[in-house]
Protein backbone atom coordinates (compact mmCIF):
# COMPACT_ATOMS: atom_id res chain seq x y z
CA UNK A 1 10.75 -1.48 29.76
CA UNK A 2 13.52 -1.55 26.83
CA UNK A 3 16.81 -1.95 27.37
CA UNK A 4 18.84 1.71 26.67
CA UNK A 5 22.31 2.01 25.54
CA UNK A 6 24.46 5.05 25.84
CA UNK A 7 26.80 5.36 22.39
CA UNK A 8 28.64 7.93 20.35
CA UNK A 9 28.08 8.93 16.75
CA UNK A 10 30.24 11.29 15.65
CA UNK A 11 31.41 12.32 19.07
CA UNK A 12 28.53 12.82 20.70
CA UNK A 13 26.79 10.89 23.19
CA UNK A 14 23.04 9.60 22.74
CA UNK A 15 21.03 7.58 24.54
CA UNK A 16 19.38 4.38 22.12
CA UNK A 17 16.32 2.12 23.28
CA UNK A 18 17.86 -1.33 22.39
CA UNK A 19 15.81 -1.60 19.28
CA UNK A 20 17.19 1.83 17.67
CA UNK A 21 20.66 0.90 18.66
CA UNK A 22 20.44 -2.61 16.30
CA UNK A 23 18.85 -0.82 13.86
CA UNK A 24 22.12 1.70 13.46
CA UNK A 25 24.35 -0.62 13.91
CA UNK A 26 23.16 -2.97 10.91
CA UNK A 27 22.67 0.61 8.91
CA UNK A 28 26.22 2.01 9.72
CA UNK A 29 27.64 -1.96 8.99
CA UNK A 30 26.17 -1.69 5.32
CA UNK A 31 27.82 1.64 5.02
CA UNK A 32 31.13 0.67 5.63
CA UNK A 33 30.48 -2.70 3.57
CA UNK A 34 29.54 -0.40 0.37
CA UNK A 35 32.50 2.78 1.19
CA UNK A 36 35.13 0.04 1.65
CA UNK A 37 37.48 1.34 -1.07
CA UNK A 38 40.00 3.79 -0.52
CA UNK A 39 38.65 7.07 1.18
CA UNK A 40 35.85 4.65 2.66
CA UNK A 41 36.46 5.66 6.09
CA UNK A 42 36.13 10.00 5.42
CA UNK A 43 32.63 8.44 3.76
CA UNK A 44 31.36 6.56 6.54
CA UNK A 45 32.42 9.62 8.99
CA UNK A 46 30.51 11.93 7.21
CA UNK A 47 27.30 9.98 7.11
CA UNK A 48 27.98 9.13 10.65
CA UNK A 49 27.84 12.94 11.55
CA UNK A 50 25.05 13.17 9.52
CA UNK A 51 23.08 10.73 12.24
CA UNK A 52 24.50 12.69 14.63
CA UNK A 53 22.81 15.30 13.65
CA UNK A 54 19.27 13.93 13.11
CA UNK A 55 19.52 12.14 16.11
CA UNK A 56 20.24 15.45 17.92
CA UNK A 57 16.97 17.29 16.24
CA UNK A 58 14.97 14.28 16.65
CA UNK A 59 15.89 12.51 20.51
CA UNK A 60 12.76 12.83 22.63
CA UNK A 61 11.73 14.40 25.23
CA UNK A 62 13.06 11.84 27.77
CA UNK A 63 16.71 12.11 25.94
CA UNK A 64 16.04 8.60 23.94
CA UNK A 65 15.82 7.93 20.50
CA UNK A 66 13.62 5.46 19.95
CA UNK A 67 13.26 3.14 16.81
């Protein structure tokens, strides 16, 4: 059995199988490394809402997104 990690994106909480949850992290790291000019942060904010969002239409049956 994976490990599951309970995180927020956007404000709103999801539940991540281990695998999933390195896989955003490196994702959302490269975001902020290419929106780190000025107005970086509103950038990274909106694609994080964006995740939110797919994660919310897409989390399976169990309540886990998986990788």
């Amino acid at each position: 059995m994976k490990r599951i990690e309970r995180i927020q994106i956007a404000s709103r909480s999801f539940f991540f199988e281990e695998d999933a949850y390195r896989l955003l992290g490196d994702f959302i790291e490269q975001i902020r490394g290419f929106y780190k000019d000025d107005g970086g942060d509103a950038k990274v904010a909106e694609v994080e809402n964006r995740i939110a969002e797919m994660c919310h239409d897409r989390v399976g049956a169990d309540g886990i997104v998986t990788a």
